[in-house]
Protein backbone atom coordinates (compact mmCIF):
# COMPACT_ATOMS: atom_id res chain seq x y z
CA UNK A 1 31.59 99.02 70.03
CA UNK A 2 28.63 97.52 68.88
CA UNK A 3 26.22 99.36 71.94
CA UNK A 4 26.81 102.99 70.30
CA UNK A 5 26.53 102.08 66.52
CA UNK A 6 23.39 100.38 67.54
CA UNK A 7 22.37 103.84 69.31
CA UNK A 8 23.15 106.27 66.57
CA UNK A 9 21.24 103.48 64.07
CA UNK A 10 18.08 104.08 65.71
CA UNK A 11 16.99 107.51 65.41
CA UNK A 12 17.68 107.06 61.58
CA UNK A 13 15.22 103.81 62.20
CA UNK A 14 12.66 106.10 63.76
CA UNK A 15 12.98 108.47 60.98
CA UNK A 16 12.28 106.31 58.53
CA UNK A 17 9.38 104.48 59.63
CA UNK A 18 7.37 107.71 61.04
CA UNK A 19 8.31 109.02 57.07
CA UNK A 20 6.92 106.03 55.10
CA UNK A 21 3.80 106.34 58.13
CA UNK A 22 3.74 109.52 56.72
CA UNK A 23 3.57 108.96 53.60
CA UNK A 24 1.16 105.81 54.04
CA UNK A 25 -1.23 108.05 56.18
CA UNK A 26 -1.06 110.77 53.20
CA UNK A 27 -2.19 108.56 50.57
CA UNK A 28 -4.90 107.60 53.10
CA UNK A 29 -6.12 110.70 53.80
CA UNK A 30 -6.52 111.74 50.22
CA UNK A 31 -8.50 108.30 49.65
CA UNK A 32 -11.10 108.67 52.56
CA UNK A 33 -9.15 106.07 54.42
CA UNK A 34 -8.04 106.71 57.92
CA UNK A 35 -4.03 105.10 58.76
CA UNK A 36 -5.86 102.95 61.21
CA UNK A 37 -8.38 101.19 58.90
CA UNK A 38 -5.31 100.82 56.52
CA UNK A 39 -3.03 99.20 58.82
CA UNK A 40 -6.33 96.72 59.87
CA UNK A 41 -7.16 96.11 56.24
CA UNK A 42 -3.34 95.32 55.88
CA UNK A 43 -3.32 92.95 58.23
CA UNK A 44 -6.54 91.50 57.69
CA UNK A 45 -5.74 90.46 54.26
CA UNK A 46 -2.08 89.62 54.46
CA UNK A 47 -2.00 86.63 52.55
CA UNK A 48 -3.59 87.87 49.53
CA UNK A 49 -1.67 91.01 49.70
CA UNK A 50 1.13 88.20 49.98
CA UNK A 51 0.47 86.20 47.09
CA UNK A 52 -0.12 89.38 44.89
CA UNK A 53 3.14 90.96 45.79
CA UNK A 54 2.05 94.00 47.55
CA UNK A 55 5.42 94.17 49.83
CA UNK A 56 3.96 98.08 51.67
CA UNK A 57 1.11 96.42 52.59
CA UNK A 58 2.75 93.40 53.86
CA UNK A 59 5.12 95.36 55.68
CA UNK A 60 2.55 97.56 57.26
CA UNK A 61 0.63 94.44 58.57
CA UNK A 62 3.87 93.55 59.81
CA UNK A 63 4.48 96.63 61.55
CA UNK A 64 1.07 96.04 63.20
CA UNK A 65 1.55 92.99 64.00
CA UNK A 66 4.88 90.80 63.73
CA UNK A 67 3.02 87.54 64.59
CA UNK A 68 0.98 88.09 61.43
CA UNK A 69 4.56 86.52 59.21
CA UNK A 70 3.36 82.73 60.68
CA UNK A 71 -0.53 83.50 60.63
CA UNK A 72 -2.14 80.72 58.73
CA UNK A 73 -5.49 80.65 56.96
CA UNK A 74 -8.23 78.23 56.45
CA UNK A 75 -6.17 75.88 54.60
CA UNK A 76 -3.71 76.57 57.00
CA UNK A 77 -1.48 78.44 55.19
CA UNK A 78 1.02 80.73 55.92
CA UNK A 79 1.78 84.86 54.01
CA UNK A 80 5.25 82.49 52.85
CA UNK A 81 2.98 79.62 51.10
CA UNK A 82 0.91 82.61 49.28
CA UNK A 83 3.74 84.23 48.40
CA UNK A 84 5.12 80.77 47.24
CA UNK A 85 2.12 81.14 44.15
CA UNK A 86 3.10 84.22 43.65
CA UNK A 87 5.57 86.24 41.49
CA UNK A 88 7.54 88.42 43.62
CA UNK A 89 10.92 87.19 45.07
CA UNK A 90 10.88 90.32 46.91
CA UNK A 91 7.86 89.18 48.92
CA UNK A 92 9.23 85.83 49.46
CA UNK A 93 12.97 87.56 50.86
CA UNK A 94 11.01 90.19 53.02
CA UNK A 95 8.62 87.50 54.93
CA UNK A 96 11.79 85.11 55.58
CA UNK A 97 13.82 88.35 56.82
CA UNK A 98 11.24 88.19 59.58
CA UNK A 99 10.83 85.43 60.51
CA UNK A 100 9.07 83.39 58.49
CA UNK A 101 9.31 79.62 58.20
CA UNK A 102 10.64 78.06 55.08
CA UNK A 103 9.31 74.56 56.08
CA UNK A 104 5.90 75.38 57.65
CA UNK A 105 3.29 73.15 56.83
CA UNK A 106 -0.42 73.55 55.94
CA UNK A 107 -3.64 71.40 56.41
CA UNK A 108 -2.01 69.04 53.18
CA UNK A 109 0.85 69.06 54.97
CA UNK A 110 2.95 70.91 51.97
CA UNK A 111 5.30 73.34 52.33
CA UNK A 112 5.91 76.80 50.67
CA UNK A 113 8.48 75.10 47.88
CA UNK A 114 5.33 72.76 47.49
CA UNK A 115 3.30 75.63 46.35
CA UNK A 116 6.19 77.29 44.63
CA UNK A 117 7.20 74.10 42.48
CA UNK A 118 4.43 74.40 40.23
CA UNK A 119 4.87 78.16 40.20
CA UNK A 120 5.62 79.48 36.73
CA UNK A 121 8.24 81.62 38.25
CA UNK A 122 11.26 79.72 39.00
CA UNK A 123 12.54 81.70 41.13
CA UNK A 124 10.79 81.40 43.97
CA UNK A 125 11.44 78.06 44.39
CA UNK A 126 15.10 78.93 44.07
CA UNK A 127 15.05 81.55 46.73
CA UNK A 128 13.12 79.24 48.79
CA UNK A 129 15.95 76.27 48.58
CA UNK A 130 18.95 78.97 49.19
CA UNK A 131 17.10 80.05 52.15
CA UNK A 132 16.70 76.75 53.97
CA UNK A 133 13.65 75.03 52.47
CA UNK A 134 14.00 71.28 52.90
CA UNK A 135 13.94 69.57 49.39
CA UNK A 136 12.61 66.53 49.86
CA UNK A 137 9.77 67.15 52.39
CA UNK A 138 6.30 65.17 51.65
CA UNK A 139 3.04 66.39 52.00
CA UNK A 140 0.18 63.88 53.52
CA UNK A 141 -0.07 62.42 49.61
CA UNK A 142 3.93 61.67 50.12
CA UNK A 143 4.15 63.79 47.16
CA UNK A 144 7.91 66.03 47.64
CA UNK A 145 8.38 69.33 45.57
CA UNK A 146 9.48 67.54 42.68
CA UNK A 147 6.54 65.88 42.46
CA UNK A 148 4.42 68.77 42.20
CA UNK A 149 7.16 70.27 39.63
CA UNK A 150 6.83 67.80 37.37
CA UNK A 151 2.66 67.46 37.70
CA UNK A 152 2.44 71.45 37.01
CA UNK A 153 5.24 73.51 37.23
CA UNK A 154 7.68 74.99 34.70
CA UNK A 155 10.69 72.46 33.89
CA UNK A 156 13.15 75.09 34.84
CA UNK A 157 12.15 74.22 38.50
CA UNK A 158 12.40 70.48 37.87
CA UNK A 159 15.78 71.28 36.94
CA UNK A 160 16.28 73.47 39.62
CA UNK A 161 15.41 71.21 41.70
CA UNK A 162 17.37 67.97 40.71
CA UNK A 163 20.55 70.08 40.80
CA UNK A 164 19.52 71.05 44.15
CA UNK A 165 19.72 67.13 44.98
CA UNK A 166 16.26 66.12 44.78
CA UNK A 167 15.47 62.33 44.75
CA UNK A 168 14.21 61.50 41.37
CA UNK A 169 13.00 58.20 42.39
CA UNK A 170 10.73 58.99 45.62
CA UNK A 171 7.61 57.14 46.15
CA UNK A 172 4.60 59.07 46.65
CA UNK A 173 1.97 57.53 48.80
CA UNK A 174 0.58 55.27 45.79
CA UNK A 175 4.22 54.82 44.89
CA UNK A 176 4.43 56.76 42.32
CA UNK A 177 7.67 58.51 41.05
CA UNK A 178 8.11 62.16 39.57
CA UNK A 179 8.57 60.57 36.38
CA UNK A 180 4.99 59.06 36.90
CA UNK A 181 3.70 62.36 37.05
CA UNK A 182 5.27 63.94 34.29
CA UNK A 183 4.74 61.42 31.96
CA UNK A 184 0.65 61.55 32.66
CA UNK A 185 0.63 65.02 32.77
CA UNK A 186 2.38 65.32 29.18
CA UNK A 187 5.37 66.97 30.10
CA UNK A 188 7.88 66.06 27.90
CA UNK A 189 10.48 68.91 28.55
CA UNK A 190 10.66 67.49 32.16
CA UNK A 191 10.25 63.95 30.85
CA UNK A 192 13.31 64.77 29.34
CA UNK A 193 15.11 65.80 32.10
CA UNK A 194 13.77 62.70 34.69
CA UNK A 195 15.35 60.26 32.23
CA UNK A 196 18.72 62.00 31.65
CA UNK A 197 19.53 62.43 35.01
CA UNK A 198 18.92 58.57 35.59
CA UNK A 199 15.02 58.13 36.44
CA UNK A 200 13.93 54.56 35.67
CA UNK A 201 11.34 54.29 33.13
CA UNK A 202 10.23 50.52 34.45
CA UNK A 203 9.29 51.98 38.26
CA UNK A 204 6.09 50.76 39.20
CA UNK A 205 3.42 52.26 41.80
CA UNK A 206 1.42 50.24 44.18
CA UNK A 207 -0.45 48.87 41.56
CA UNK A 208 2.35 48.13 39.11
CA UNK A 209 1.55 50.55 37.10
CA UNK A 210 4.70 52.12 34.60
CA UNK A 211 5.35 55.79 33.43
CA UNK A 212 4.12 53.60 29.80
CA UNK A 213 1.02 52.61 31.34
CA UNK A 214 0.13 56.06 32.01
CA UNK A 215 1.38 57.32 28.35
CA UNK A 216 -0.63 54.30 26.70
CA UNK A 217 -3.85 55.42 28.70
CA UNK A 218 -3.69 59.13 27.02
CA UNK A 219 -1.95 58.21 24.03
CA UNK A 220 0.98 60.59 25.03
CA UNK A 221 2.83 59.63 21.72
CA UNK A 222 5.90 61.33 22.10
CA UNK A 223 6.47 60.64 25.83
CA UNK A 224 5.95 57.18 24.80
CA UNK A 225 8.87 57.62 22.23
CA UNK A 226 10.80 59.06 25.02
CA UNK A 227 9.96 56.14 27.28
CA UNK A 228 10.80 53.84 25.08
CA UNK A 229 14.01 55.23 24.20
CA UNK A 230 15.64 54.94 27.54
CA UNK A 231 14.50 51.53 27.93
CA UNK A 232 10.47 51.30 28.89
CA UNK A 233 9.03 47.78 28.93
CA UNK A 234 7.07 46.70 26.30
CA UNK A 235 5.37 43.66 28.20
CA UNK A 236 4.30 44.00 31.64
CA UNK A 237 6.30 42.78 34.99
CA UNK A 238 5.74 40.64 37.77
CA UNK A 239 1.95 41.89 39.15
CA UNK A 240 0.79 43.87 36.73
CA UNK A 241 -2.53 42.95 35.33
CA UNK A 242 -2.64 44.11 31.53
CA UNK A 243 0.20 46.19 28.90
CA UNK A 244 0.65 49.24 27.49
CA UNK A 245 -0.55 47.44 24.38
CA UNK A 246 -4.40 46.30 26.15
CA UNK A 247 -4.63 50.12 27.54
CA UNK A 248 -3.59 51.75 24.26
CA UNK A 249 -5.99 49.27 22.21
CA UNK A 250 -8.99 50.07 24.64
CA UNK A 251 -8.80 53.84 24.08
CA UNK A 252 -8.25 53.84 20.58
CA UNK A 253 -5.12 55.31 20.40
CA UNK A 254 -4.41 54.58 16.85
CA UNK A 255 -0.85 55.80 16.97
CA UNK A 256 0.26 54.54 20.64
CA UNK A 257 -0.69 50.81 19.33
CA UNK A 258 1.83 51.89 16.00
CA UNK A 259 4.30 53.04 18.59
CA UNK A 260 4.57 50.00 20.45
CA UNK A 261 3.84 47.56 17.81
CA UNK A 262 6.87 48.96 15.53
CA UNK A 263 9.00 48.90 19.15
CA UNK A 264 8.63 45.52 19.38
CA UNK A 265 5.37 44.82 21.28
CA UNK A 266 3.60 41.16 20.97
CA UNK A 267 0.55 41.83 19.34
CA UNK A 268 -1.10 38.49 20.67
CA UNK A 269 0.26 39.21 24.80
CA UNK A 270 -1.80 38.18 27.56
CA UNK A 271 -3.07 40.24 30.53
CA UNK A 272 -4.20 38.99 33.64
CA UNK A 273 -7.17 37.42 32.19
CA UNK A 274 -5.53 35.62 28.99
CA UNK A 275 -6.89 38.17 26.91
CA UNK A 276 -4.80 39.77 23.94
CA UNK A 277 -5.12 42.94 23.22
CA UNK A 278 -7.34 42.47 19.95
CA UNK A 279 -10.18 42.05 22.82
CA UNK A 280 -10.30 45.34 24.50
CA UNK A 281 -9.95 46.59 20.61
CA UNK A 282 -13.31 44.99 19.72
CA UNK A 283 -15.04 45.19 22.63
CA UNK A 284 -14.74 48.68 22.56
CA UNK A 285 -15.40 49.32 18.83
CA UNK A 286 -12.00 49.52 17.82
CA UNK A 287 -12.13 48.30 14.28
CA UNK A 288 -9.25 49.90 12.83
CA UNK A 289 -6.80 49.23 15.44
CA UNK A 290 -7.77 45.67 15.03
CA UNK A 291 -6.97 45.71 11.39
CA UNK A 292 -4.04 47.02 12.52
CA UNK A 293 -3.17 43.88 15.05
CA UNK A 294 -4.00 41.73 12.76
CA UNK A 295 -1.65 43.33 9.83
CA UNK A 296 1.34 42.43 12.59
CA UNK A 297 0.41 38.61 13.57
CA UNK A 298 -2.44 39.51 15.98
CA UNK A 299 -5.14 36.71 16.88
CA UNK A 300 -8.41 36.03 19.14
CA UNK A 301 -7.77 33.17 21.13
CA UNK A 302 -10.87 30.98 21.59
CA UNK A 303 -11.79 33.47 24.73
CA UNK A 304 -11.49 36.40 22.84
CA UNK A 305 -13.66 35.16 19.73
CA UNK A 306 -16.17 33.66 21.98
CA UNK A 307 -16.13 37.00 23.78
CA UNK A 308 -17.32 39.03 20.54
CA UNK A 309 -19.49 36.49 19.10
CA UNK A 310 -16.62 35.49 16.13
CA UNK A 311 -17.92 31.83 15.11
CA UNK A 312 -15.38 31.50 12.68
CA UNK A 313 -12.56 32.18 14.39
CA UNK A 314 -13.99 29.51 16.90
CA UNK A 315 -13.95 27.49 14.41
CA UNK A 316 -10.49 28.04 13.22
CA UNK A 317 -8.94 27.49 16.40
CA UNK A 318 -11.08 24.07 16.97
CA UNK A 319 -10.36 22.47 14.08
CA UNK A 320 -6.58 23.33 14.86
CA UNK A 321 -6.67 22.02 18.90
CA UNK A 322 -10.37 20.77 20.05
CA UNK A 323 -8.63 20.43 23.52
CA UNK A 324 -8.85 24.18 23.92
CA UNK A 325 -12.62 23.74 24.10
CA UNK A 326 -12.72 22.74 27.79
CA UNK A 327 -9.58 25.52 28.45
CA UNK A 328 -9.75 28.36 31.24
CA UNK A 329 -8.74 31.71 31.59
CA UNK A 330 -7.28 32.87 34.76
CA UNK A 331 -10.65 33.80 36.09
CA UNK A 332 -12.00 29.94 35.63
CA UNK A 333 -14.17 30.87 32.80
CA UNK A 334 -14.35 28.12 29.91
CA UNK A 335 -15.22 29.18 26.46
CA UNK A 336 -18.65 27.53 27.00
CA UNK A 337 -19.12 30.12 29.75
CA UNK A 338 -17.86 33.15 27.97
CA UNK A 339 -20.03 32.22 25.11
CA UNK A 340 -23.46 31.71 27.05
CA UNK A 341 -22.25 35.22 29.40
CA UNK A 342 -22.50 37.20 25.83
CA UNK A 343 -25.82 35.16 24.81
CA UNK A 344 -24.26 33.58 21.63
CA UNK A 345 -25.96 30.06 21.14
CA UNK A 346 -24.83 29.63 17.84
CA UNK A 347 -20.95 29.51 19.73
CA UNK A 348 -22.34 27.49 22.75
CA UNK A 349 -23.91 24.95 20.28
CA UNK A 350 -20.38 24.92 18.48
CA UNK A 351 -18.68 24.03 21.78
CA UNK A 352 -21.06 21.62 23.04
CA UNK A 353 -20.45 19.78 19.91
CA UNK A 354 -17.15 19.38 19.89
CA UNK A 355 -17.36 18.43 24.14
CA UNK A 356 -17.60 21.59 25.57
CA UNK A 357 -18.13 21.21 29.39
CA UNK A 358 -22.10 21.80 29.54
CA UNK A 359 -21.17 23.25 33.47
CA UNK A 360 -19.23 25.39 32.05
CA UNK A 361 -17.60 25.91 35.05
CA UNK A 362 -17.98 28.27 37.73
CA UNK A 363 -16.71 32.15 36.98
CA UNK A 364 -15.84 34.40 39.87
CA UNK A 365 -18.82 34.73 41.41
CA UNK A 366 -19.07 30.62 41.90
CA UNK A 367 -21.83 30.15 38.77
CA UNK A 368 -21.63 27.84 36.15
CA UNK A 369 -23.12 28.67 32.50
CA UNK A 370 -26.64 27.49 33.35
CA UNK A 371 -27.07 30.44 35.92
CA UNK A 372 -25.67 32.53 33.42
CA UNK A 373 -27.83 31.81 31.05
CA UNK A 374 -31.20 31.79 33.79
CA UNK A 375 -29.97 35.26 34.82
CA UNK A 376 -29.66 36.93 31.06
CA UNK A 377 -33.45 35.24 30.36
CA UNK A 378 -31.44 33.19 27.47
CA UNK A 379 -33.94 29.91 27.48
CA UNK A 380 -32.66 29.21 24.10
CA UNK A 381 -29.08 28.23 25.52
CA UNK A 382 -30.43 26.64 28.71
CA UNK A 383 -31.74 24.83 26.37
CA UNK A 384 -29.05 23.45 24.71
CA UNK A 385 -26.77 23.34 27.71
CA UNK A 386 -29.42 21.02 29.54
CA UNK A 387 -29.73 18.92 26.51
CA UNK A 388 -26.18 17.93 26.46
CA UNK A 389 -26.16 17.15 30.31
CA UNK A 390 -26.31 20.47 32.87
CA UNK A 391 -28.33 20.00 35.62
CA UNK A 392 -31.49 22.47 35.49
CA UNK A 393 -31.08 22.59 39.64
CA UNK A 394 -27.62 23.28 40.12
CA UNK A 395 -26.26 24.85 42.93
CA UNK A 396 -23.53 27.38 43.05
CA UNK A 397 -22.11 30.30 43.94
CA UNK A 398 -21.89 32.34 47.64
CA UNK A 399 -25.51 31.58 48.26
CA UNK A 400 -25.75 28.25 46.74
CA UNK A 401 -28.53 29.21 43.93
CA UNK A 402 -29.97 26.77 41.55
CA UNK A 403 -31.03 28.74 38.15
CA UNK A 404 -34.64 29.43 39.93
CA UNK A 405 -33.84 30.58 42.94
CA UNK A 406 -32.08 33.03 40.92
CA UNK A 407 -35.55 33.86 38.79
CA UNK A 408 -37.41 33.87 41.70
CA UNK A 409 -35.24 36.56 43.32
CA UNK A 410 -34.93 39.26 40.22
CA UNK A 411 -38.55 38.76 40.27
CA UNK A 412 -38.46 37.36 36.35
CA UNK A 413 -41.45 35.51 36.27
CA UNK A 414 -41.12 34.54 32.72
CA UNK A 415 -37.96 32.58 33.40
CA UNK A 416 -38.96 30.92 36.25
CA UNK A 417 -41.94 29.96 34.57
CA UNK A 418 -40.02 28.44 31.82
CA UNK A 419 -37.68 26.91 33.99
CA UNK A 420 -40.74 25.13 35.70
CA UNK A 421 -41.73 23.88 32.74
CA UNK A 422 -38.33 22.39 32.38
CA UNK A 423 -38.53 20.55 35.11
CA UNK A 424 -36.67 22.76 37.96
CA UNK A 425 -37.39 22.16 42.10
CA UNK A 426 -40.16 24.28 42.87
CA UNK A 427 -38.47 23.45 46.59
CA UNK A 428 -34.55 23.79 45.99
CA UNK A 429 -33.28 25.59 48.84
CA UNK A 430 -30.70 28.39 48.55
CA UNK A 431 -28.26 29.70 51.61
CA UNK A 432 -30.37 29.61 54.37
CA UNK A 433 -32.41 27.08 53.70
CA UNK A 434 -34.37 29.56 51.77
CA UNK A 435 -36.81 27.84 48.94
CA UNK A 436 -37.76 29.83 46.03
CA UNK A 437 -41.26 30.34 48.02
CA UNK A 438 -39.44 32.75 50.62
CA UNK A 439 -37.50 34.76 48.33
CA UNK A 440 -40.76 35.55 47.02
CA UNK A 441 -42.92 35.64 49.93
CA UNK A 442 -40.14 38.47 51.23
CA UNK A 443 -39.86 40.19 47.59
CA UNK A 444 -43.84 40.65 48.38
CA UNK A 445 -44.20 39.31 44.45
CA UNK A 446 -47.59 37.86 44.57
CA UNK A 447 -47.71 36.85 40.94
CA UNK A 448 -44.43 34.75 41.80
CA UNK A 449 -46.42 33.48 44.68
CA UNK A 450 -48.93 32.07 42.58
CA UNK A 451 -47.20 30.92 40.02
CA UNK A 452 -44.94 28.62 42.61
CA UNK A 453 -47.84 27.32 44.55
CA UNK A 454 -49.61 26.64 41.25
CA UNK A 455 -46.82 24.32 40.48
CA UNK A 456 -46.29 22.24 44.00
CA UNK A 457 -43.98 24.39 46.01
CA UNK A 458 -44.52 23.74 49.55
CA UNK A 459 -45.27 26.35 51.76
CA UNK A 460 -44.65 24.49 55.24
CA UNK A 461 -40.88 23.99 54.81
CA UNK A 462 -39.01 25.97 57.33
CA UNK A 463 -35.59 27.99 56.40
CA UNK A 464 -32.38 27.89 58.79
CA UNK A 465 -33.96 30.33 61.09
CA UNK A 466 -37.34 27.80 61.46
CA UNK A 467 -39.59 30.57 59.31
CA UNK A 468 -42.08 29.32 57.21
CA UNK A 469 -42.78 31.60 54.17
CA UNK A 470 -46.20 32.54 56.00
CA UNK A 471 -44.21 33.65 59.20
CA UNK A 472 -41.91 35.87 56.89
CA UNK A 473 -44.92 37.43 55.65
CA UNK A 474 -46.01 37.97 59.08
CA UNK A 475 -42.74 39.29 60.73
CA UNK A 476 -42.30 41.97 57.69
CA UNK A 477 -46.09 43.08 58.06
CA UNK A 478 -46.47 42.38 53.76
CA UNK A 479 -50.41 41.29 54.63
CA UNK A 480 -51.33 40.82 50.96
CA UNK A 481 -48.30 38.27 50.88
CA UNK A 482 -49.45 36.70 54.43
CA UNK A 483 -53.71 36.59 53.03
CA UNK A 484 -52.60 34.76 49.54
CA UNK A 485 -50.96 32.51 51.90
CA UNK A 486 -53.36 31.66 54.14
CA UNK A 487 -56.16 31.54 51.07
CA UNK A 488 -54.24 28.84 48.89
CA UNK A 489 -53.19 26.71 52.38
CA UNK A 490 -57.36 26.28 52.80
């Protein structure tokens, strides 16, 4: 039954195709264009005929050549994923009709509902899902359609797409979640719609970083509100290193610090670092908004005022616990090593006073206050940190330098002529075994040169790898280096 219906079909078939031929040749020939070049250019530019809705032209590259429907481009897409950015559902129906895979993937490994999420029309997305797309699918980022929907597309397809079953809560490949996106990107409607149908507000990415987070960073006001609303943390969690608070204080978003303040924010939380957020605020010029933590019970702690040079509050917070003048942050930092890191020796006086720890302790990078203070050419608070007890050739850090080696090697002549004076080892070796009279041999500094041999340093000694400073000279061909050398060994 089926043979002779299919039969009588096909002369109708025939018919119809020579016709619109016909037609397509006519409007050819009255342009100057011959049906061959036509059909070529058709098929030649088939994805931009399919991403601008020209459905002849399409089908005449079809009608070319069928294999043209999974063709992909450069980025290795397909006619489907142009058609995905476009506007005609038309389009979208013909190309699947033939063939055309829903789920093909291009060089980002995203699919057509990828491209079509952040389409402003809606319903190509929808025609994609009723015609087999997979909803979930990730691209290399691990970024699904949803994702992309609620970065840049309308939130009629973020609806669309939850309906559709879409999983609100999937990681990307930094871990972030849909409503991660749409809360950075400002998108409240969808915002709106994450939350109601059950998103959690607290999910955190790889680096523990909340939907707030992002909000506080822009100042996103309202999707804070929002946020907040359905339950957004106010402090941070387990491995996160600052708040909402810190981030909103450090960009000066006057009404984001309100926000969270007036939701019930501590004004004097620490980050990582024991710092409150009243230091990001005045580190970064942020008067006002530290008027405004201070109007709701904000404080420096000793860190934070000997971070911004605030001898008073120093003071304060002395005269109320002098214990807290040997205290250290989570980095190992002391206040005596903040203060001498910002070049306040009014504060590093103050703390020495009261029994600061003249070491100061080592910092991350292994130095104590003394190197600090060697490194920022700050003689005044060497100074006073060697008066009450540092020692002028200490060693630290991954190399092990004493305050001269470090001179020596920045090529500050000044400071490691004032550190001589002081009394430093001309000889003190660093990592290596190198003395102040390599580093500068190598640097090819012959004012350093002179300056070290003038004052006793001993060119003879031998580093780890048995090279005298001469023999360094020698090896890296620096001949003025290797002749002032020789000249003051005579």
């Amino acid at each position: 039954m089926h043979a002779p219906r299919h039969r009588r079909d096909r002369p109708f078939t025939r018919i119809r195709r020579r016709l619109v031929i016909a037609i397509l040749a006519g409007a050819a020939l009255l342009g100057g264009l011959s049906l061959h070049r036509l059909v070529v250019s058709s098929a030649r530019h088939i994805h931009r005929h399919a991403r601008n809705g020209n459905v002849l032209a399409v089908k005449l590259g079809l009608w070319h050549n069928p294999d043209l429907v999974s063709k992909k481009n450069s980025e290795g897409r397909t006619p489907l994923h142009a058609a995905g950015q476009g506007h005609s559902t038309a389009m979208v129906l013909m190309l699947l009709a033939r063939g055309a895979d829903a789920n093909a993937v291009d060089n980002a490994g995203r699919t057509p509902l990828h491209l079509a999420a952040s389409n402003p029309a809606y319903t190509i997305a929808q025609t994609l899902l009723l015609n087999g797309a997979v909803i979930d699918f990730k691209d290399s980022a691990g970024q699904t359609p949803l994702h992309q929907a609620a970065i840049a597309g309308p939130h009629k397809t973020v609806g669309l797409l939850l309906k559709s079953g879409a999983d609100l809560d999937a990681p990307d490949g930094r871990g972030r979640r849909p409503l991660h996106c749409a809360a950075e990107q400002n998108r409240k409607n969808s915002v709106a719609l994450l939350l109601a149908r059950g998103a959690e507000p607290n999910a955190t990415d790889m680096h523990a970083v909340t939907p707030l987070d992002l909000a506080a960073e822009r100042g996103l006001t309202a999707i804070g509100k929002q946020l907040l609303a359905k339950g957004a943390a106010r402090q941070p969690g387990a491995g996160c290193q600052t708040t909402p608070l810190h981030k909103a204080a450090e960009r000066g978003h006057h009404r984001f610090v309100e926000l969270l303040l007036s939701a019930g924010a501590d004004p004097n939380c620490l980050d990582r670092w024991g710092r409150s957020p009243m230091h990001p605020a005045l580190t970064h010029g942020r008067h006002a908004i530290a008027r405004l933590l201070t109007s709701r019970g904000g404080r420096l702690n000793i860190f934070d005022a000997a971070a911004m040079g605030n001898i008073g509050r120093v003071g304060e917070i002395l005269d109320a616990d002098r214990t807290l003048v040997n205290a250290t942050d989570s980095e190992g930092h002391t206040p005596v090593y903040v203060a001498a890191q910002i070049g306040s020796a009014e504060i590093v006086g103050l703390l020495l006073w009261v029994g600061g720890n003249p070491r100061g302790l080592q910092g991350d990078n292994g130095w104590h206050a003394i190197h600090v203070a060697s490194h920022n050419s700050r003689m005044d608070i060497l100074d006073l940190l060697v008066k009450h007890g540092a020692d002028i050739d200490s060693a630290c850090g991954p190399s092990s330098e004493t305050p001269l080696n470090l001179a020596v090697m920045r090529g500050d002549i000044g400071a490691a002529r004032q550190l001589i004076e002081r009394g430093a080892n001309v000889n003190a070796a660093r990592y290596e075994g190198r003395t102040p009279l390599h580093d500068a041999t190598i640097n090819g500094n012959i004012p350093m040169l002179d300056l070290l041999l003038r004052s006793g340093a001993d060119q003879s000694i031998k580093d780890a790898t048995g090279n005298t400073p001469l023999r360094w000279a020698e090896i890296k061909s620096l001949d003025a280096a290797a002749e002032y050398l020789k000249k003051h060994a005579e």
